[in-house]
C-alpha atoms as a PDB file:
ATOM      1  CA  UNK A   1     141.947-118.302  38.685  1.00  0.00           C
ATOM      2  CA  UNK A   2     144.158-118.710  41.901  1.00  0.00           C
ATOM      3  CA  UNK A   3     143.692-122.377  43.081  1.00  0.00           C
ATOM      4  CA  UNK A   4     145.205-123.102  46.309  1.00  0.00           C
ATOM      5  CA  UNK A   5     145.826-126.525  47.390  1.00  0.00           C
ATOM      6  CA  UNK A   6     143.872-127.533  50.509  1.00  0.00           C
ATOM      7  CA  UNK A   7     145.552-131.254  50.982  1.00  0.00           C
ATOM      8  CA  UNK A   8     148.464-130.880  53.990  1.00  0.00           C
ATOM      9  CA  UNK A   9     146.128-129.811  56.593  1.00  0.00           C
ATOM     10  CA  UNK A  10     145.952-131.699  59.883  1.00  0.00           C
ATOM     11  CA  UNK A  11     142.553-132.479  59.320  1.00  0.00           C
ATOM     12  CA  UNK A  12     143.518-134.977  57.187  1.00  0.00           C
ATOM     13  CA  UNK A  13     144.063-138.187  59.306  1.00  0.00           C
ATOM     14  CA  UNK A  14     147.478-138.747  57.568  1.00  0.00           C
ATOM     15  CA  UNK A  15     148.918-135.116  58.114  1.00  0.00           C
ATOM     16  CA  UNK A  16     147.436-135.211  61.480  1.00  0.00           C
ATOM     17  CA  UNK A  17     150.082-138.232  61.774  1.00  0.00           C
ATOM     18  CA  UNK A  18     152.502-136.632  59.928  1.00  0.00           C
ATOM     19  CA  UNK A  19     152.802-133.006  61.772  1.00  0.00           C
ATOM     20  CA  UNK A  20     152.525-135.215  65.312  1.00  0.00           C
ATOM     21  CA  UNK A  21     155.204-137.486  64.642  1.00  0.00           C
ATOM     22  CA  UNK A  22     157.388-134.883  62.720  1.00  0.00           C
ATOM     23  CA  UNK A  23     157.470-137.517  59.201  1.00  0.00           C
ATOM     24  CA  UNK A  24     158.317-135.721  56.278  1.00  0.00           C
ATOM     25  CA  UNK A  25     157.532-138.038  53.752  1.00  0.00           C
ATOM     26  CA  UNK A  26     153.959-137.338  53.771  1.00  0.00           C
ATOM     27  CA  UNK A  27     153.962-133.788  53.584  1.00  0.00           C
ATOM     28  CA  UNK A  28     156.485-133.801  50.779  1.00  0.00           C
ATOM     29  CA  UNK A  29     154.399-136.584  48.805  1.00  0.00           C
ATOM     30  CA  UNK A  30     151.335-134.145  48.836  1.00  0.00           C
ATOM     31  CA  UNK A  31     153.552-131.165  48.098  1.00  0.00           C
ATOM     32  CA  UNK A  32     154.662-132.532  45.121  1.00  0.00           C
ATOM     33  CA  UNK A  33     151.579-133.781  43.967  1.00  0.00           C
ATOM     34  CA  UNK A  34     149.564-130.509  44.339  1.00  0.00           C
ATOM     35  CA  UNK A  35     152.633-128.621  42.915  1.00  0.00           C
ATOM     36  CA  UNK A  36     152.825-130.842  39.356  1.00  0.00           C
ATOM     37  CA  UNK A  37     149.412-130.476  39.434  1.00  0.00           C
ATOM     38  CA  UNK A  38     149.615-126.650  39.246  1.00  0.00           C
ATOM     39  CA  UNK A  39     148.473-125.485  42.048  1.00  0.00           C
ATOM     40  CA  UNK A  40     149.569-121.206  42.649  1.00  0.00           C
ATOM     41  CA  UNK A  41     149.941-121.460  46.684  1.00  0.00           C
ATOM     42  CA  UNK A  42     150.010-124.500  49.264  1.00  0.00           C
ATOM     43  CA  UNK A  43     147.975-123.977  52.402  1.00  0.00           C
ATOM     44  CA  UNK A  44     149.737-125.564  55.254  1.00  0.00           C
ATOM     45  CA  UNK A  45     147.351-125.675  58.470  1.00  0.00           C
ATOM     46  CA  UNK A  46     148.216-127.661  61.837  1.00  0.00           C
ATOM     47  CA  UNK A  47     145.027-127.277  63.148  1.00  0.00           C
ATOM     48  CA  UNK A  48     143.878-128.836  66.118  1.00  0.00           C
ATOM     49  CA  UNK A  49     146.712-131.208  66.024  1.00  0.00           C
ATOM     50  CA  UNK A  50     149.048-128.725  67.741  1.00  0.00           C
ATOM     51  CA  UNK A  51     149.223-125.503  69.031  1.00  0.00           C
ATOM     52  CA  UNK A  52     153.017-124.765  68.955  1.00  0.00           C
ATOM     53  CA  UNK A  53     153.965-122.275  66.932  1.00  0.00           C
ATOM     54  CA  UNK A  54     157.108-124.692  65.740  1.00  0.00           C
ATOM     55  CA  UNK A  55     155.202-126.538  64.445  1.00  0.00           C
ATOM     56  CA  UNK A  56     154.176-124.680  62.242  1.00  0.00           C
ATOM     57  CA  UNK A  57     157.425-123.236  61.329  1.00  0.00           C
ATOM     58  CA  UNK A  58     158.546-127.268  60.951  1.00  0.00           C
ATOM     59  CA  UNK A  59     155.594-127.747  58.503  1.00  0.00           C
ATOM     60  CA  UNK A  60     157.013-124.782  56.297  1.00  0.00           C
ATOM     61  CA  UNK A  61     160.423-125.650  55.855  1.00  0.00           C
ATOM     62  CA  UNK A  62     159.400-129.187  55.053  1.00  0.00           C
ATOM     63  CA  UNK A  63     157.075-127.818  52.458  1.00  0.00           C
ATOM     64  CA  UNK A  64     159.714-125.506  50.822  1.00  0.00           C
ATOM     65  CA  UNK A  65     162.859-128.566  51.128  1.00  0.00           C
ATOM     66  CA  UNK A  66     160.449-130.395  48.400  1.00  0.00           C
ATOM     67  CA  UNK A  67     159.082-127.494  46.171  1.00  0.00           C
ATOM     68  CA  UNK A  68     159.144-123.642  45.182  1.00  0.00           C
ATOM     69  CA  UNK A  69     155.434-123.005  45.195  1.00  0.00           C
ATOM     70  CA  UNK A  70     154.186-120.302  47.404  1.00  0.00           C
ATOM     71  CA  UNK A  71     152.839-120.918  50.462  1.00  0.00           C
ATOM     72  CA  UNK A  72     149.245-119.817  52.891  1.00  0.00           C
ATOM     73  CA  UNK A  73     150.200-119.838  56.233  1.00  0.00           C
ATOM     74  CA  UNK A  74     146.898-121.482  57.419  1.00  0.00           C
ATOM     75  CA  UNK A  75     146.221-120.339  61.277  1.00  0.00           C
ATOM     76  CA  UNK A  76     143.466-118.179  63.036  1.00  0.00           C
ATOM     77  CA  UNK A  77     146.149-117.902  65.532  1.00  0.00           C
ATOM     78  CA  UNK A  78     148.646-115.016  65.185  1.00  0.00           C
ATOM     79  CA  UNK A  79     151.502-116.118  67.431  1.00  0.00           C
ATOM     80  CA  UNK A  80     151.373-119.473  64.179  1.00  0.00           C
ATOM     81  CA  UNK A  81     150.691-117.269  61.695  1.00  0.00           C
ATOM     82  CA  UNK A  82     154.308-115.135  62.651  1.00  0.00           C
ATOM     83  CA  UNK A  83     155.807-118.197  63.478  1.00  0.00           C
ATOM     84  CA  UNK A  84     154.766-119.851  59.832  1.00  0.00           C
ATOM     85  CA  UNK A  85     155.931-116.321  57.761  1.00  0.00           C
ATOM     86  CA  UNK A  86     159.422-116.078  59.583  1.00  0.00           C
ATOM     87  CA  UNK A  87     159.746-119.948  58.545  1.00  0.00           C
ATOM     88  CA  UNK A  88     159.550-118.630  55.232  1.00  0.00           C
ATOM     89  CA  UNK A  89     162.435-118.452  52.889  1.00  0.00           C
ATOM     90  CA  UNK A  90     161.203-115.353  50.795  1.00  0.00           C
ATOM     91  CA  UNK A  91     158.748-116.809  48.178  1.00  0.00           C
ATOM     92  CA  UNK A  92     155.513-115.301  48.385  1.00  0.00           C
ATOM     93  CA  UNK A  93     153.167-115.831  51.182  1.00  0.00           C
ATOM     94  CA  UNK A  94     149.902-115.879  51.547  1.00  0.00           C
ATOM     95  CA  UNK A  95     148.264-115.091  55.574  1.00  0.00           C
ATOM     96  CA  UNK A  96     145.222-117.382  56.043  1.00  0.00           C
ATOM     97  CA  UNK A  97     143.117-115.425  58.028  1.00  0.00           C
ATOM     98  CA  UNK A  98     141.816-112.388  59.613  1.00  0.00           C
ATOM     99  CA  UNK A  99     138.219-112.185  60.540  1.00  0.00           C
ATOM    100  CA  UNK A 100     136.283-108.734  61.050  1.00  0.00           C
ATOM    101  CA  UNK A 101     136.711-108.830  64.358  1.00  0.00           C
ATOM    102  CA  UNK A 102     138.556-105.917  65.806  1.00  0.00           C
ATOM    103  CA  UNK A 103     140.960-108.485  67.845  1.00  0.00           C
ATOM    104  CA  UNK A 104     141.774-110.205  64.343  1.00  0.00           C
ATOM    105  CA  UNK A 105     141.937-107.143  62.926  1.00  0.00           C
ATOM    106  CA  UNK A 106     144.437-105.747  64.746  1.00  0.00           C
ATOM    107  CA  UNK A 107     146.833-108.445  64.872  1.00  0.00           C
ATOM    108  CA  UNK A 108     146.496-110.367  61.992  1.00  0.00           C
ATOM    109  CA  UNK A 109     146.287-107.353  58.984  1.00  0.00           C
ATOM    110  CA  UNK A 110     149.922-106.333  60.792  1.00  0.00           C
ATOM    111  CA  UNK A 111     151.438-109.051  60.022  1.00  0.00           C
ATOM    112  CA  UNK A 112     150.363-109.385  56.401  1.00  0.00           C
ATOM    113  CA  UNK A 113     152.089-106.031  56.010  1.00  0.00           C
ATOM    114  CA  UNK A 114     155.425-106.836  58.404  1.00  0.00           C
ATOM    115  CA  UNK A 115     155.985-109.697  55.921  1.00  0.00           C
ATOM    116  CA  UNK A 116     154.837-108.226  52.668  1.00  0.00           C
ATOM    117  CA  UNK A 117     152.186-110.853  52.440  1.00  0.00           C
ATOM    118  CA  UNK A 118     148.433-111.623  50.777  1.00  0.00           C
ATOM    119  CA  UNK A 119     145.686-111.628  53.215  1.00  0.00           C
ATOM    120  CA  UNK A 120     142.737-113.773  53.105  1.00  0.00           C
ATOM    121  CA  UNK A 121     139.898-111.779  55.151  1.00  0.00           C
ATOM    122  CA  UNK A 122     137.016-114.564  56.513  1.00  0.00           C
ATOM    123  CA  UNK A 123     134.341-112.399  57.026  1.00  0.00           C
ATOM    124  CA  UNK A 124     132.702-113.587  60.152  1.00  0.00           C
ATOM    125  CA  UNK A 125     132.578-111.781  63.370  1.00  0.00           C
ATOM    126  CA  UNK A 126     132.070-111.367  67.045  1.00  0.00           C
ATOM    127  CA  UNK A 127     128.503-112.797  66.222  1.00  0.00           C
ATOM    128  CA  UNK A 128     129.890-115.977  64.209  1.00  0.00           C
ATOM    129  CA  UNK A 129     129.434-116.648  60.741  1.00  0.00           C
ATOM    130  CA  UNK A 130     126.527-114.942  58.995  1.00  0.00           C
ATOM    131  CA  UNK A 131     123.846-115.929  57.572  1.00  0.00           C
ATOM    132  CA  UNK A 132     122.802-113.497  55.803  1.00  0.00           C
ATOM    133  CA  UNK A 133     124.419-111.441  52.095  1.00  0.00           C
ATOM    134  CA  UNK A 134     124.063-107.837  53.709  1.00  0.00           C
ATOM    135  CA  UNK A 135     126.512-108.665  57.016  1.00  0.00           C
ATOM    136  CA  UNK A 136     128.714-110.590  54.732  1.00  0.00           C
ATOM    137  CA  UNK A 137     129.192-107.619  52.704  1.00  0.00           C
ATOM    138  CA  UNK A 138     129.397-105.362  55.725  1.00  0.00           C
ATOM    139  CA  UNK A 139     132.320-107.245  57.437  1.00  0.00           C
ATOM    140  CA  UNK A 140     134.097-107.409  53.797  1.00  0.00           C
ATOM    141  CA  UNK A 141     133.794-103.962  53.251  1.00  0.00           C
ATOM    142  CA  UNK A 142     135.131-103.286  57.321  1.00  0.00           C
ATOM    143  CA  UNK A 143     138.118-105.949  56.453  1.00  0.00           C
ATOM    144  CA  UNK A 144     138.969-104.463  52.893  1.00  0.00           C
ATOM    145  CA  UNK A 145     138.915-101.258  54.796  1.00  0.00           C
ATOM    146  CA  UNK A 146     141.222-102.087  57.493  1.00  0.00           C
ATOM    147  CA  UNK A 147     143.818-104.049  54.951  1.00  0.00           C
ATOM    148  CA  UNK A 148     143.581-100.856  52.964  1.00  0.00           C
ATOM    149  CA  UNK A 149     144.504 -98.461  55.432  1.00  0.00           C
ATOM    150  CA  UNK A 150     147.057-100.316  56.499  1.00  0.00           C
ATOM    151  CA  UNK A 151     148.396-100.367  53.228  1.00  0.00           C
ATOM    152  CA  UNK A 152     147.788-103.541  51.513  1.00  0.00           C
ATOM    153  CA  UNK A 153     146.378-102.743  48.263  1.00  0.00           C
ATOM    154  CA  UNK A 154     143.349-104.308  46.993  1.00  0.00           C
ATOM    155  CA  UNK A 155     145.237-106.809  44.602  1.00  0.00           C
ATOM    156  CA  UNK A 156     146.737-108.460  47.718  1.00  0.00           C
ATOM    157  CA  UNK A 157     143.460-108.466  50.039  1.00  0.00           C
ATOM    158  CA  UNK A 158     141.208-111.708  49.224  1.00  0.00           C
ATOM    159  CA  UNK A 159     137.545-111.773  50.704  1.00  0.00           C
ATOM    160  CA  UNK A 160     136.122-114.751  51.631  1.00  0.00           C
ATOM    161  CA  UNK A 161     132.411-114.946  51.891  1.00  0.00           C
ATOM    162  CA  UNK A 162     131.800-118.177  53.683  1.00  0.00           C
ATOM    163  CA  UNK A 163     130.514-120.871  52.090  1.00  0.00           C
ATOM    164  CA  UNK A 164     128.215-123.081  54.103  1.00  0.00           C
ATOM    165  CA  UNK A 165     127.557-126.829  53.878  1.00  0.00           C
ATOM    166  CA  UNK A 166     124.842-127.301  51.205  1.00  0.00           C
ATOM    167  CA  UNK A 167     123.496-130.490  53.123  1.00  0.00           C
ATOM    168  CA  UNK A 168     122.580-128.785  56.145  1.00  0.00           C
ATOM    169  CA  UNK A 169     122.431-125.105  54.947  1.00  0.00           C
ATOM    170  CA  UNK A 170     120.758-125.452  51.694  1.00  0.00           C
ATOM    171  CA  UNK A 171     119.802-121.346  50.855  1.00  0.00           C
ATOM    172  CA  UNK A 172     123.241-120.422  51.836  1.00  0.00           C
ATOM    173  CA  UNK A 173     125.124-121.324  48.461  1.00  0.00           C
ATOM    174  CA  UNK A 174     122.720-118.545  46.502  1.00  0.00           C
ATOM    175  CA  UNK A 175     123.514-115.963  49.190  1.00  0.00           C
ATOM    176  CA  UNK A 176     127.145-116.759  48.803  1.00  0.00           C
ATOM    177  CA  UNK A 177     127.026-116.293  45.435  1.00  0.00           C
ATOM    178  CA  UNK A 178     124.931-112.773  45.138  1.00  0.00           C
ATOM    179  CA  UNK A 179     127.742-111.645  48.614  1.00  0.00           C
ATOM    180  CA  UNK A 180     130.538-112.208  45.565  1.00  0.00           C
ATOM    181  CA  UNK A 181     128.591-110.355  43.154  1.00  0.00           C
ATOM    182  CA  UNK A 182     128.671-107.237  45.954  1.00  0.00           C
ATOM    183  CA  UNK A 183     132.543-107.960  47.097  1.00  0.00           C
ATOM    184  CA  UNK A 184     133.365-107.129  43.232  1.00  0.00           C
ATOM    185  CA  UNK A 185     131.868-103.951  43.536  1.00  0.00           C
ATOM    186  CA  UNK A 186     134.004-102.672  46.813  1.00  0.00           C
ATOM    187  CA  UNK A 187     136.720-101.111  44.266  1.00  0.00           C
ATOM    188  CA  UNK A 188     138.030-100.752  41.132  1.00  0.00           C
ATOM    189  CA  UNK A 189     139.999-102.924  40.873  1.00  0.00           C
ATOM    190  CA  UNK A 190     138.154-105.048  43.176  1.00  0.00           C
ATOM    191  CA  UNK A 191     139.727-107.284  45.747  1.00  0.00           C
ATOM    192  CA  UNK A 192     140.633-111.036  45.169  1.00  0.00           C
ATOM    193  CA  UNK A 193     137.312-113.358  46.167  1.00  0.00           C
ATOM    194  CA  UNK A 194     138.026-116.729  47.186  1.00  0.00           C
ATOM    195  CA  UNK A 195     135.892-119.797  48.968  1.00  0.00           C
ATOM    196  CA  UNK A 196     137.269-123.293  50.673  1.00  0.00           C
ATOM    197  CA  UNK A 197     135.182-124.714  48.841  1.00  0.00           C
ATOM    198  CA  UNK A 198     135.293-128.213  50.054  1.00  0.00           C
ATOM    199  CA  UNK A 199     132.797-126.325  52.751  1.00  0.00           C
ATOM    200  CA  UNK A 200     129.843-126.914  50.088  1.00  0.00           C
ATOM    201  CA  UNK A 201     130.143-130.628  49.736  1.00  0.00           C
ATOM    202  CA  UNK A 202     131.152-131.528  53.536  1.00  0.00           C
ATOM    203  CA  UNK A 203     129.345-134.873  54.312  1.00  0.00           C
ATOM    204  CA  UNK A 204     127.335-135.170  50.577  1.00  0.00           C
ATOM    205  CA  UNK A 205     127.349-137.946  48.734  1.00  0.00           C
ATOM    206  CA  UNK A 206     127.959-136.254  45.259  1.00  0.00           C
ATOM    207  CA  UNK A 207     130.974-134.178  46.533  1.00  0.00           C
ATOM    208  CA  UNK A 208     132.867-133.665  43.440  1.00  0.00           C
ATOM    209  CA  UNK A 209     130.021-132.646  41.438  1.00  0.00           C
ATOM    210  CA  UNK A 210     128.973-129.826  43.795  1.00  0.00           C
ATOM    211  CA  UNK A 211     132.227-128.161  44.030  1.00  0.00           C
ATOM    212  CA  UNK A 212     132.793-128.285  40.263  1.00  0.00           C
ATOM    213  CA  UNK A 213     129.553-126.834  39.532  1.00  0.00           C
ATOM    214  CA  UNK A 214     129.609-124.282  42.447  1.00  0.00           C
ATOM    215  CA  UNK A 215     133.141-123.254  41.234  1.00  0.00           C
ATOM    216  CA  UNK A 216     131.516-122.501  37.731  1.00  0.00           C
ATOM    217  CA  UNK A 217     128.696-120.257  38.895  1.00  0.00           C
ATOM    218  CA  UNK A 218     130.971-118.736  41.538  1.00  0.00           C
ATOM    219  CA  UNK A 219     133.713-117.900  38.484  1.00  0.00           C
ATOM    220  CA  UNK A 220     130.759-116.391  36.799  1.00  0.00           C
ATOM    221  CA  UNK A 221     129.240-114.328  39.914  1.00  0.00           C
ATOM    222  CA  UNK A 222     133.142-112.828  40.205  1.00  0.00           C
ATOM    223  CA  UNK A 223     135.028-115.221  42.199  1.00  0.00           C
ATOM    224  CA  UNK A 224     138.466-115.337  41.477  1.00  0.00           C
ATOM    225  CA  UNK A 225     140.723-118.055  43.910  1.00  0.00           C
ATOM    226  CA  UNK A 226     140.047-121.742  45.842  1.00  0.00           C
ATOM    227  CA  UNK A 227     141.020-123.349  48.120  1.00  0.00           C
ATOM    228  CA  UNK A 228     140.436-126.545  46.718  1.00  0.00           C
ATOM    229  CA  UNK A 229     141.257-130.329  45.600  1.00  0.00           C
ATOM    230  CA  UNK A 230     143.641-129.508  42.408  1.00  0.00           C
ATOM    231  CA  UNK A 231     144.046-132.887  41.934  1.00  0.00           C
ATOM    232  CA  UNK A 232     140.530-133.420  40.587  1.00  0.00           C
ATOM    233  CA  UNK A 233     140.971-133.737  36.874  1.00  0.00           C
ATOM    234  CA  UNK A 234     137.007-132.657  36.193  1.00  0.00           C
ATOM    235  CA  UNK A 235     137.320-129.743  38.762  1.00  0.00           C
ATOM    236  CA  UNK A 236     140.704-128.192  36.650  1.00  0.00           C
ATOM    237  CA  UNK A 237     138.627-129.132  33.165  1.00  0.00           C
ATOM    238  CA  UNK A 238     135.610-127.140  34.295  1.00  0.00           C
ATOM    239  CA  UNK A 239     138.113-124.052  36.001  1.00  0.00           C
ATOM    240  CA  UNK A 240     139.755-124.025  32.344  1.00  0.00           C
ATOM    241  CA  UNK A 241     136.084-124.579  30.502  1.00  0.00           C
ATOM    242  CA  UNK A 242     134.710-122.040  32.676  1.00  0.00           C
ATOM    243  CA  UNK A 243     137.864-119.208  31.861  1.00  0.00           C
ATOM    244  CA  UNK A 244     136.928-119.854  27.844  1.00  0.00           C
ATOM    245  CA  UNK A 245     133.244-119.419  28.769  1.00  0.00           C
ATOM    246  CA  UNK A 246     133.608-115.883  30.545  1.00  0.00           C
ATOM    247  CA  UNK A 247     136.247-115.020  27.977  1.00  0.00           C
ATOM    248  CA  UNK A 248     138.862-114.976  30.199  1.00  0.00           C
ATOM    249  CA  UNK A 249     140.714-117.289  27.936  1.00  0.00           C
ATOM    250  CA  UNK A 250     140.997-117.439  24.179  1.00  0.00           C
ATOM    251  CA  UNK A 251     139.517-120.576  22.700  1.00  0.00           C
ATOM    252  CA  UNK A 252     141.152-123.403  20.872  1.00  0.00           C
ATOM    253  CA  UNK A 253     140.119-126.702  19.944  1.00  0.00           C
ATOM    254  CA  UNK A 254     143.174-127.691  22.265  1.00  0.00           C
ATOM    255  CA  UNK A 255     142.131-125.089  25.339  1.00  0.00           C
ATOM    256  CA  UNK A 256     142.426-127.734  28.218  1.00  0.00           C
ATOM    257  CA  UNK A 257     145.819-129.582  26.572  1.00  0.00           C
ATOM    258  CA  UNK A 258     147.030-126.072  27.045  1.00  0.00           C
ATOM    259  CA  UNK A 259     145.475-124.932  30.208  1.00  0.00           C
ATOM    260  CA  UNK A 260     147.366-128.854  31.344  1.00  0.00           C
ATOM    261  CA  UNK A 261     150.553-126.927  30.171  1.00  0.00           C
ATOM    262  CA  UNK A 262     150.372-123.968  31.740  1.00  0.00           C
ATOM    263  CA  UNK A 263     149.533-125.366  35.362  1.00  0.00           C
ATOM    264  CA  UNK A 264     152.798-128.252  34.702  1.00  0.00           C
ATOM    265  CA  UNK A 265     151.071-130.747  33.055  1.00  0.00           C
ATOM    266  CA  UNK A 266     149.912-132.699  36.266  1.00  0.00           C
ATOM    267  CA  UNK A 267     145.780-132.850  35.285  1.00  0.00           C
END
């Protein structure tokens, strides 16, 4: 399971602060943290905060100053995106994200390639995010398409099928879930699958307990990466549970004191 650590984005109140008045203490704090905590890549996202691409490139080299862990350059924007992978001082990257639209398309799966980076594909379109499993599979299948014949191969494309907030959007969490089960089937070997899944809980009152149980039935349906909270102790218990569970894992008595181990010992 890739888990990606969703903390140092300016939608947070106190990276918001951070990124605008250029303190690295923050940033570094949370790097740190998600890093001992085992996290495989570090999205960094300015979001609405600013939209200089040096920014971006600042929020990458204070990110790599404090630790080695990859990083997801976080940006629908490509002229941030480039900015964010040039920052970059040859660990591996992760491009964060292309849509299926054929603007996104053609300037985001580029760069991806130019840098030798992974690709997360979001697979909304012209017509928004949909609502439905067949058009999410149709704009994976048009993204995975595009990555491929630009030659990424399949192990460095992820598809993410949108996951929708279950307060207000209810049905949306089973078609998520049945749009993974069809992403798997897109090649052999399939692409990576991966949600933000803070999405599911936005504004719930029992917000830990929906992600850790949607993670589990998402691991299950074929989903294979998060961007998530890797500081919740129950969340990395039920990833490692869940691993045993699908036989991903071999079990022991001692399976989470050694899946703590393996990701640094920071659950």
């Amino acid at each position: 399971m890739i888990l990606i650590g969703e903390r140092i984005n300016a939608g947070f109140k106190d990276i918001g602060r951070a990124i605008r008045e250029k303190a690295k203490e923050p940033i570094q704090e949370w790097a740190r943290r998600q890093a001992a905590a085992g996290a495989d890549y570090l999205d960094l996202n300015i979001g609405a905060v600013s939209k200089d691409p040096k920014d971006m490139a600042w929020l990458v080299g204070v990110v790599q100053e404090a630790v080695p862990t990859p990083i997801a350059v976080d940006s629908t924007q490509p002229e941030i995106l480039r900015a964010g992978l040039e920052a970059l001082d040859g660990r591996p990257a992760l491009v964060n994200s292309t849509t299926a639209e054929d603007k996104k398309l053609a300037k985001i799966v580029p760069l991806a390639v130019e840098y030798g980076a992974f690709l997360i594909g979001v697979v909304s379109d012209e017509q928004g995010s949909p609502q439905d499993v067949a058009r999410r599979v149709e704009n994976a299948a048009k993204i995975f398409a595009a990555a491929t014949e630009a030659g990424l191969t399949p192990d460095r494309i992820f598809l993410d099928p949108i996951l929708m907030p279950i307060r207000f959007m209810q049905d949306q969490a089973k078609k998520v879930l049945e749009a993974i089960r069809e992403f798997t089937l897109l090649s052999d070997p399939p692409p990576h699958i991966s949600v933000g899944l803070s999405n599911i809980c936005s504004e719930a009152k029992e917000r830990r307990l929906l992600a850790r149980t949607f993670l589990v039935m998402a691991m299950a349906a074929g989903l294979d990466a998060a961007i998530c909270n890797v500081l919740d102790e129950e969340l990395m218990a039920a990833v490692a549970t869940a691993k045993v569970i699908l036989n991903r894992e071999i079990y022991s008595d001692d399976y989470l004191k050694v899946w703590k181990l393996r990701r640094g010992g920071g659950q």
